[in-house]
C-alpha atoms as a PDB file:
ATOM      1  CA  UNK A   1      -6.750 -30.071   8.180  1.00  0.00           C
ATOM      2  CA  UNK A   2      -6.582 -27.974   4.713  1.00  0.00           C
ATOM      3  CA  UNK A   3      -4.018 -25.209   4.227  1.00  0.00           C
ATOM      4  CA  UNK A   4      -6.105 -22.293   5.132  1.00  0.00           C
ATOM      5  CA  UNK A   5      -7.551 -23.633   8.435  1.00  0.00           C
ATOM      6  CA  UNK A   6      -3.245 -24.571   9.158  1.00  0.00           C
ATOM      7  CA  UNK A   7      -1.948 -20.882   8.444  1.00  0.00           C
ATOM      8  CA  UNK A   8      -5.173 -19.342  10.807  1.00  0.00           C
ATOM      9  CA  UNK A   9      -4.339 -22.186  13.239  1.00  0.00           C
ATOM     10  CA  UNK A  10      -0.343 -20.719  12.979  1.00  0.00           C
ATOM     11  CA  UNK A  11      -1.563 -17.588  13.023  1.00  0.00           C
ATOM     12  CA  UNK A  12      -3.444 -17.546  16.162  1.00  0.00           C
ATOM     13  CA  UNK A  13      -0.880 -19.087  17.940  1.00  0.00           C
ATOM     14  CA  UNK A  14       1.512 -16.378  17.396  1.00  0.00           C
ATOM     15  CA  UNK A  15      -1.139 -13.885  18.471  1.00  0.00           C
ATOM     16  CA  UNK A  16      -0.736 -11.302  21.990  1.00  0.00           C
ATOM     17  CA  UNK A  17      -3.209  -9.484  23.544  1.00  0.00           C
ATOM     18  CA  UNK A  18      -1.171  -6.544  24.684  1.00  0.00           C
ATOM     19  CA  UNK A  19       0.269  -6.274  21.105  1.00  0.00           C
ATOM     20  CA  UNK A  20      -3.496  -6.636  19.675  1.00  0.00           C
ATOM     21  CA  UNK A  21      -4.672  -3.437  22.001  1.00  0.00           C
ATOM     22  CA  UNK A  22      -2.212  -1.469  21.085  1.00  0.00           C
ATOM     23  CA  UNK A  23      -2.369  -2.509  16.618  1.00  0.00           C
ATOM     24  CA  UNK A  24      -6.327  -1.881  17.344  1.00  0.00           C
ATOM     25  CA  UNK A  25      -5.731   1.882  18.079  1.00  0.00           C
ATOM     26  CA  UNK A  26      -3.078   2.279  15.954  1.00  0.00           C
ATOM     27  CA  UNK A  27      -4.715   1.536  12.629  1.00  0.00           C
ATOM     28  CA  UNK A  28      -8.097   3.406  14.075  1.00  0.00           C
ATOM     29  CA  UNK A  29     -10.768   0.536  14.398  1.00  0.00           C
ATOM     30  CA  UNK A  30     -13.272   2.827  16.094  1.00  0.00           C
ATOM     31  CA  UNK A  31     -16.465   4.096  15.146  1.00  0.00           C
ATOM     32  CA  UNK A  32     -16.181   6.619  12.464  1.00  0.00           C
ATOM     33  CA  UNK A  33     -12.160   5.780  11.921  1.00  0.00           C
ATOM     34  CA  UNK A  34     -11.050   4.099   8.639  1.00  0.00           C
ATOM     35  CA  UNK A  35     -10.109   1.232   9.876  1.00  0.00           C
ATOM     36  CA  UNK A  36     -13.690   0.627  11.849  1.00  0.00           C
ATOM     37  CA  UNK A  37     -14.388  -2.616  12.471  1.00  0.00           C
ATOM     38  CA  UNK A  38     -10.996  -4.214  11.776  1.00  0.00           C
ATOM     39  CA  UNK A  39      -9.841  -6.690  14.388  1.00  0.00           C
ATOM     40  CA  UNK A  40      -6.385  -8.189  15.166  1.00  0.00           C
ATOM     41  CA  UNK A  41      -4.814 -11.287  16.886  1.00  0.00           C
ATOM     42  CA  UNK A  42      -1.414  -8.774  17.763  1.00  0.00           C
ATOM     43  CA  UNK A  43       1.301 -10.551  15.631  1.00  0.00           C
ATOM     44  CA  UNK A  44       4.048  -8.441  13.996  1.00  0.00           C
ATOM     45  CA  UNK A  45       4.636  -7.939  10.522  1.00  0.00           C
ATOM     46  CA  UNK A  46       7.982 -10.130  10.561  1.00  0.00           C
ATOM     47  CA  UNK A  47       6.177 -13.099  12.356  1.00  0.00           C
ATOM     48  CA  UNK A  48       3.529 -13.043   9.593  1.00  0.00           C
ATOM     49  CA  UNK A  49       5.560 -12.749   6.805  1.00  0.00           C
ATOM     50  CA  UNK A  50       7.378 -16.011   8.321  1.00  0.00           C
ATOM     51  CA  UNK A  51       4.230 -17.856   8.210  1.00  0.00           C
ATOM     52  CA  UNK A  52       3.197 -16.883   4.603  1.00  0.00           C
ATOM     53  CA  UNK A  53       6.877 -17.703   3.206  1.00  0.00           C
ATOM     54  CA  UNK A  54       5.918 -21.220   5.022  1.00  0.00           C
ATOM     55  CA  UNK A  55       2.842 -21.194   2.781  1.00  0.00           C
ATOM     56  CA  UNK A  56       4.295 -19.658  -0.306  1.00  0.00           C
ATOM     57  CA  UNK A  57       2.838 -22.698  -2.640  1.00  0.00           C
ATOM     58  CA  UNK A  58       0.026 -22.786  -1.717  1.00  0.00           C
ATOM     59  CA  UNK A  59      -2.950 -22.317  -4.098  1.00  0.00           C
ATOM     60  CA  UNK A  60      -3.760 -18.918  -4.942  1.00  0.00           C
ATOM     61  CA  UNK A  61      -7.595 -19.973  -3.426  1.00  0.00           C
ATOM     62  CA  UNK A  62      -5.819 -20.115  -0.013  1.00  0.00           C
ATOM     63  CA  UNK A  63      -4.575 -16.384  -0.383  1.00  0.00           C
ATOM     64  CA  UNK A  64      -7.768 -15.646  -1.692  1.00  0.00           C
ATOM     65  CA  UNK A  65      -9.893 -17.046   1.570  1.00  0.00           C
ATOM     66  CA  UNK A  66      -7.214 -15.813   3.621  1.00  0.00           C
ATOM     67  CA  UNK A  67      -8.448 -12.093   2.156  1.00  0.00           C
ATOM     68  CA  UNK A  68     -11.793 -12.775   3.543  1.00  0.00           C
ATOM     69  CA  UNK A  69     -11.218 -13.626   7.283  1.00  0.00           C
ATOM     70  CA  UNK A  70     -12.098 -10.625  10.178  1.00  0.00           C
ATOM     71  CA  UNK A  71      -8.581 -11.086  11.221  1.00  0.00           C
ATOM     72  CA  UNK A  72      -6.174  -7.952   9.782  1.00  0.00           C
ATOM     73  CA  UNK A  73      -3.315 -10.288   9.782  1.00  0.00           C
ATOM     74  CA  UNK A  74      -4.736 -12.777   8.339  1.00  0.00           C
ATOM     75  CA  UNK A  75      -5.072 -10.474   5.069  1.00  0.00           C
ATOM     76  CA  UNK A  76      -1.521  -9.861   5.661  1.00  0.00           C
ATOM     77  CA  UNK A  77      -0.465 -13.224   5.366  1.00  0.00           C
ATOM     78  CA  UNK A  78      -2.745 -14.016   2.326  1.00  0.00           C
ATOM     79  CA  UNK A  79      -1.512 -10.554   0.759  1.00  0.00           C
ATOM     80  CA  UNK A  80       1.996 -11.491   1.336  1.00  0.00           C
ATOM     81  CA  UNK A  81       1.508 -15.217   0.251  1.00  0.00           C
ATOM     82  CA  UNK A  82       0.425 -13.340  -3.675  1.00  0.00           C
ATOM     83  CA  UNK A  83       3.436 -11.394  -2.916  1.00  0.00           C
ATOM     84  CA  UNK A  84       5.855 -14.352  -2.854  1.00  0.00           C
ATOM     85  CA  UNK A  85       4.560 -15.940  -5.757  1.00  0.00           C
ATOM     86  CA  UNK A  86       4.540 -12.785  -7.889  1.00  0.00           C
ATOM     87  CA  UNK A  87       8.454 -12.986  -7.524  1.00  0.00           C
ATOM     88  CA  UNK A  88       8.689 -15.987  -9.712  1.00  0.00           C
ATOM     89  CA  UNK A  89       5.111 -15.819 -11.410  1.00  0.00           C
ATOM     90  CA  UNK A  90       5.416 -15.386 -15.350  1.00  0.00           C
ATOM     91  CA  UNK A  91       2.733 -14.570 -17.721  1.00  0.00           C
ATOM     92  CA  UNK A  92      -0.721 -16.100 -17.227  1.00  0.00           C
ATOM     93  CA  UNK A  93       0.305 -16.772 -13.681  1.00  0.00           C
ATOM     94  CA  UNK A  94       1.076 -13.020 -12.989  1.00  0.00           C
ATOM     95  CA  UNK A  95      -1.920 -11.392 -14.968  1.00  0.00           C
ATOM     96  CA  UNK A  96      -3.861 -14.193 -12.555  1.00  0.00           C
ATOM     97  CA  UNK A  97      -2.185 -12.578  -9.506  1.00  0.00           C
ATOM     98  CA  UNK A  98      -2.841  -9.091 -10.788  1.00  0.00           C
ATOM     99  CA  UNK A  99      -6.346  -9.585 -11.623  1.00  0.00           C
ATOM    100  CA  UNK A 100      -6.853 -11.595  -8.241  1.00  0.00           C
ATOM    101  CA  UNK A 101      -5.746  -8.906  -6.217  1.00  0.00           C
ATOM    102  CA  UNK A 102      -7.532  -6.182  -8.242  1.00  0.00           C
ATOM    103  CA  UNK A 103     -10.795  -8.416  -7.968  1.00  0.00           C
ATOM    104  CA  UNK A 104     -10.492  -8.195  -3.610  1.00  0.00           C
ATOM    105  CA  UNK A 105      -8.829  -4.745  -3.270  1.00  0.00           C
ATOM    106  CA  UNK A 106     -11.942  -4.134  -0.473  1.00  0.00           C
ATOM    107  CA  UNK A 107      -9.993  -6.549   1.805  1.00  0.00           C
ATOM    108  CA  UNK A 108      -7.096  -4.304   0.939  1.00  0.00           C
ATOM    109  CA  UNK A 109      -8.383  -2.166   3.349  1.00  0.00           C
ATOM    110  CA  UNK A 110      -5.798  -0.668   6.121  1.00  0.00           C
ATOM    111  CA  UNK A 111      -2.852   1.355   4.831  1.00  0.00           C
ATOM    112  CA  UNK A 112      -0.622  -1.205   5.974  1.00  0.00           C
ATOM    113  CA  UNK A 113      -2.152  -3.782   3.546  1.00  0.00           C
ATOM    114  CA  UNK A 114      -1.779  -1.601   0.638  1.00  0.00           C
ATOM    115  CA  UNK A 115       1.594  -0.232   1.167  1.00  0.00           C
ATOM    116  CA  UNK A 116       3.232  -4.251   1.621  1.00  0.00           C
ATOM    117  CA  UNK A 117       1.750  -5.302  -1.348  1.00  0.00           C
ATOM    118  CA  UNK A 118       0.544  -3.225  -4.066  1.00  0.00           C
ATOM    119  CA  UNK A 119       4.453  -2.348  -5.311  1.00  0.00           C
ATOM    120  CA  UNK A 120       4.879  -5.767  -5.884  1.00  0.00           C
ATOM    121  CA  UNK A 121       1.716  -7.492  -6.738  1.00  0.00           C
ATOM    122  CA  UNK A 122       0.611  -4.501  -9.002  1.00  0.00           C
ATOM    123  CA  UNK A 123       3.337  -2.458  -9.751  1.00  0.00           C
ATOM    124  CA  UNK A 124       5.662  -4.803 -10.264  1.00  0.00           C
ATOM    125  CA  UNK A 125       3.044  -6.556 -12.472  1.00  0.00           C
ATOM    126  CA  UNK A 126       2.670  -3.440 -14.498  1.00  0.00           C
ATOM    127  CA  UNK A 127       6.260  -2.550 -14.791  1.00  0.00           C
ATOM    128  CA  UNK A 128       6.358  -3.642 -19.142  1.00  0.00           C
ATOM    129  CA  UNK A 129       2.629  -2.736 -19.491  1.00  0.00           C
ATOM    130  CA  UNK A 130       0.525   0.258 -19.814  1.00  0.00           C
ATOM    131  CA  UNK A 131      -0.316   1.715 -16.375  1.00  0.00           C
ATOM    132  CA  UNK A 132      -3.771   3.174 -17.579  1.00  0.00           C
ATOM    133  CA  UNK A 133      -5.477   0.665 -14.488  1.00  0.00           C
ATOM    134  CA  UNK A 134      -3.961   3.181 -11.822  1.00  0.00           C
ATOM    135  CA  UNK A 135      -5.885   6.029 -13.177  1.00  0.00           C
ATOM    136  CA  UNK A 136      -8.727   4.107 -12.713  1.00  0.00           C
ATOM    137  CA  UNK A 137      -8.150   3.077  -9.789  1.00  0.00           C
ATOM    138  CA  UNK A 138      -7.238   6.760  -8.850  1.00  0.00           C
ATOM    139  CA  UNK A 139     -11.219   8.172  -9.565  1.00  0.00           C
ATOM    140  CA  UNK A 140     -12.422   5.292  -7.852  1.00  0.00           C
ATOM    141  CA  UNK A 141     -14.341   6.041  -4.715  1.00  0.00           C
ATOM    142  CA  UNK A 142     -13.141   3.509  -2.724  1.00  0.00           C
ATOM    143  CA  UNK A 143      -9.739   5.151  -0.530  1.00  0.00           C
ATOM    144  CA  UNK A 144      -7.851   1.647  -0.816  1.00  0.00           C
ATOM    145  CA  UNK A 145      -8.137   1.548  -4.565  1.00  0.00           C
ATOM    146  CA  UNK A 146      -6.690   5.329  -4.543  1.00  0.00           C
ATOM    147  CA  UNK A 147      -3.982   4.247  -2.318  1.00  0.00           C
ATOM    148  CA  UNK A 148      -2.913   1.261  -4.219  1.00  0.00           C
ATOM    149  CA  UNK A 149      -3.107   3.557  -7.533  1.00  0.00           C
ATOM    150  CA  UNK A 150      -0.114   5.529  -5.776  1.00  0.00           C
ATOM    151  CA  UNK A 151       1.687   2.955  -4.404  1.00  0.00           C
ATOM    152  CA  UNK A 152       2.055   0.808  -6.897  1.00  0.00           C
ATOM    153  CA  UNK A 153       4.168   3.567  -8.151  1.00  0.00           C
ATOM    154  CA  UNK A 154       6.895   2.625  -6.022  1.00  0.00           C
ATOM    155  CA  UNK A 155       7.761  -0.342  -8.654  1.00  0.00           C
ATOM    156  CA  UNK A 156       8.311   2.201 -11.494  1.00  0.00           C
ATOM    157  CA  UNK A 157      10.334   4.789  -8.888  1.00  0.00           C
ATOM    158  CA  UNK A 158      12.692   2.012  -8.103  1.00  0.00           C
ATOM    159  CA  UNK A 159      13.193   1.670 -11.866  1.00  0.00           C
ATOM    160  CA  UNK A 160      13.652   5.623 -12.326  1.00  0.00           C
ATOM    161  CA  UNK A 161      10.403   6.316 -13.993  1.00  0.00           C
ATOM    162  CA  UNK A 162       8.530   8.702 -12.189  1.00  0.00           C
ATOM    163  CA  UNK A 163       6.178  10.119 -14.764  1.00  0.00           C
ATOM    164  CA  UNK A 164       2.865   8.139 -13.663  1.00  0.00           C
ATOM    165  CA  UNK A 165       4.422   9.141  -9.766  1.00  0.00           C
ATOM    166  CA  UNK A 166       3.854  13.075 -10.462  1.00  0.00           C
ATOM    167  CA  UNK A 167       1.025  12.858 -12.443  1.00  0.00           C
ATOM    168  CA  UNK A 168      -1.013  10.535 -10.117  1.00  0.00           C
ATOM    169  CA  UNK A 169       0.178  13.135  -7.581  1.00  0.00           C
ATOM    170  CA  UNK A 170      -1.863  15.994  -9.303  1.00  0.00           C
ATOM    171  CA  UNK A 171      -4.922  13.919  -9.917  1.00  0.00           C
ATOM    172  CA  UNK A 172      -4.935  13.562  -6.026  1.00  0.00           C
ATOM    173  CA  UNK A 173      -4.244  16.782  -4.919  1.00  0.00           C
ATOM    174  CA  UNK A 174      -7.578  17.433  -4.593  1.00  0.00           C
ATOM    175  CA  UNK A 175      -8.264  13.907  -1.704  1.00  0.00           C
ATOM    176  CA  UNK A 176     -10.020  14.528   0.946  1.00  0.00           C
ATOM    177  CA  UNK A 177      -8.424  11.801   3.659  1.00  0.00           C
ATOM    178  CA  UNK A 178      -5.481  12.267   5.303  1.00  0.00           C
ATOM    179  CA  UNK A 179      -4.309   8.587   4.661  1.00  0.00           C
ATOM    180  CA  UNK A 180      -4.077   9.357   0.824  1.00  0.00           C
ATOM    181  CA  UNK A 181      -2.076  12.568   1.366  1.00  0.00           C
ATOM    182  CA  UNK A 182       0.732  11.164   3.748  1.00  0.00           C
ATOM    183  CA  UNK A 183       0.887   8.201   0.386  1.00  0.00           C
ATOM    184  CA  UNK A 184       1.116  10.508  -2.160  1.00  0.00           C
ATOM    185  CA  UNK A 185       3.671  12.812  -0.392  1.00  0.00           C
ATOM    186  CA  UNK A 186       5.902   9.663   0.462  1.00  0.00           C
ATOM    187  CA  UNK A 187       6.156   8.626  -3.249  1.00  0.00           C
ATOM    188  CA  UNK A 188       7.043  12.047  -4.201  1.00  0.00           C
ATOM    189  CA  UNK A 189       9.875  12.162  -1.439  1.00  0.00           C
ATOM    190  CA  UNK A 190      10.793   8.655  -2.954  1.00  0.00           C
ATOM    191  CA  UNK A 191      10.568  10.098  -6.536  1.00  0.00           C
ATOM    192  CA  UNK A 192      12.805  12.971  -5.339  1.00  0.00           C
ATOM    193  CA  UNK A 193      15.267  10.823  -4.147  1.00  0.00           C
ATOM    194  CA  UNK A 194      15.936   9.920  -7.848  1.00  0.00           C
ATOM    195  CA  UNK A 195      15.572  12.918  -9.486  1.00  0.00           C
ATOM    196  CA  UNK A 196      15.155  16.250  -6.840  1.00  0.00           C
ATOM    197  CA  UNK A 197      15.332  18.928  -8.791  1.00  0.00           C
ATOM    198  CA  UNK A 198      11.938  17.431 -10.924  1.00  0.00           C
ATOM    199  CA  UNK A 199      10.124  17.202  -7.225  1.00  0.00           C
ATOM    200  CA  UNK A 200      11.399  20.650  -6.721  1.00  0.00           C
ATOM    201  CA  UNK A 201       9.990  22.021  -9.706  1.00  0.00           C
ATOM    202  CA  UNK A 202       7.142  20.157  -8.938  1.00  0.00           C
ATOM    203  CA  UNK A 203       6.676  21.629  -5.319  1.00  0.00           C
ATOM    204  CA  UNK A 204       7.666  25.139  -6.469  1.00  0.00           C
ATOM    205  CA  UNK A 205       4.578  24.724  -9.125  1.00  0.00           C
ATOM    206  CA  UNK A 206       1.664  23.272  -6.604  1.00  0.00           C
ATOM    207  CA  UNK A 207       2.371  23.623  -3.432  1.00  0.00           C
ATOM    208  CA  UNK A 208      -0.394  26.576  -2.897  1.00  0.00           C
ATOM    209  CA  UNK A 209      -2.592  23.817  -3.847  1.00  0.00           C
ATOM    210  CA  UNK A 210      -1.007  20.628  -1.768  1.00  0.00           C
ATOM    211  CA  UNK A 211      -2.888  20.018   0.993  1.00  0.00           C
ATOM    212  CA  UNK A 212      -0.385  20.339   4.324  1.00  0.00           C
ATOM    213  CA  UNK A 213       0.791  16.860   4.707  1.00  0.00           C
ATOM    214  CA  UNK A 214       1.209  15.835   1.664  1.00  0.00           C
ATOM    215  CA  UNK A 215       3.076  19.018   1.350  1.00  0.00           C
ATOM    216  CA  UNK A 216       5.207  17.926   4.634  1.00  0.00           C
ATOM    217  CA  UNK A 217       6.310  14.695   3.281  1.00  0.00           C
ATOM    218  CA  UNK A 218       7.156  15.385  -0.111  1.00  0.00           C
ATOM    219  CA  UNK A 219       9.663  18.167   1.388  1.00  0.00           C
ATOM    220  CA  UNK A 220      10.779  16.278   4.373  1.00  0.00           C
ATOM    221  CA  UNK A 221      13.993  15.695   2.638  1.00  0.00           C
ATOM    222  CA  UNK A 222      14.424  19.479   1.410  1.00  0.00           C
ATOM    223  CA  UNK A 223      17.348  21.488   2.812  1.00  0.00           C
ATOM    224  CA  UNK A 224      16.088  22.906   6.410  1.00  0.00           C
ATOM    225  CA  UNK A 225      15.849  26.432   5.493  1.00  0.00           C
ATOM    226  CA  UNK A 226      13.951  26.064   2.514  1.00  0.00           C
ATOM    227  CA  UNK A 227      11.594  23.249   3.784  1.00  0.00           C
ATOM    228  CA  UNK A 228      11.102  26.073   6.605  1.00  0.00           C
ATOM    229  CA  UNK A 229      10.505  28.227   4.030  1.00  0.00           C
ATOM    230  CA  UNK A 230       8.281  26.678   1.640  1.00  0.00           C
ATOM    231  CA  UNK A 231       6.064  25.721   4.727  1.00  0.00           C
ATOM    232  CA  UNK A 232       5.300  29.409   5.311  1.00  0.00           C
ATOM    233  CA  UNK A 233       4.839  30.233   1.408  1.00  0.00           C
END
């Protein structure tokens, strides 16, 4: 049996119905939802990340078929697999793991995907490079390219520099999908963890122009009377 048919083989195994009804509606598989279409086995996020540490070396092609299964966690596992090898991959290895990922980001395609391994796999790629790929990946029109533009982000926050954080954040003011403000108003809370009074600048400057939630998160960690109070500005 090859690697790839082993990990969907250890994968299935760790599947559960009840746990699979219940992911289905919470990343919004139905008709019309973002996430139409998607279809789980029901294995938490710790039990998959077990199974792609197991599989850390193996080829990057298993990751990559992994990335084209129906099975959400499946993704995961193949997403998390490029995840562990980023953390020791140096250069042509990484700019393969970069591109790799950039060249499937439409099986990047729940929030969930993006947010466990876009810091990492791009981000962290990008950290000593220019970050002009986000911005592209910002006016794409596909939501999970947008996402991971944001996201990735969270590599540079860690490292203090939140420039490309607040300026992503106004090229996305204007997104139309809910999913994309909750992400941008989490990296600006995360940004304002590190430096508040730039985020409160920043929310003092657009928040006529934030759309609600993103407005919500980014403030969630503002004093109560003036969250309270920006809220009814």
């Amino acid at each position: 049996m090859n690697e790839h048919d082993m990990i969907l083989d250890e994968l299935s195994a760790l599947g559960n119905e009840e746990k699979r009804r219940v992911l289905s509606g919470f990343f919004k598989t139905g008709e019309g939802q973002y996430g139409y279409g998607d279809k789980f086995l029901g294995i938490p996020v710790p039990l998959t990340r077990t199974v792609a540490k197991r599989h850390k070396d193996a080829p990057l092609s298993v990751a990559v078929g992994l990335l084209q299964a129906e099975w959400h966690e499946a993704r995961l596992c193949g997403l998390l697999i490029m995840v562990e090898k980023m953390k020791k991959a140096r250069g042509e290895e990484a700019k393969q793991l970069f591109d790799t990922y950039l060249s499937n980001t439409a099986r990047v395609n729940n929030w969930d995907l993006v947010d466990l391994s876009a810091p990492q796999v791009v981000g962290g790629y990008l950290k000593d490079k220019p970050h002009d790929i986000l911005y592209e990946l910002a006016d794409s029109p596909l939501l999970w390219d947008n996402r991971i533009a944001i996201v990735s982000t969270y590599a540079f926050i860690k490292d203090g520099r939140l420039d490309d954080t607040f300026t992503l954040a106004v090229r996305l003011m204007g997104h139309k999908h809910e999913l994309m403000h909750k992400a941008v108003g989490w990296m600006l809370r995360e940004a304002g963890k590190r430096d508040f009074a730039r985020l409160r600048d920043f929310v003092y400057e657009y928040y006529a122009k934030m759309p609600r939630t993103m407005l919500r998160y980014a403030i969630e960690k503002f004093p109560e009377d003036e969250r309270k109070r920006i809220l009814k500005m």
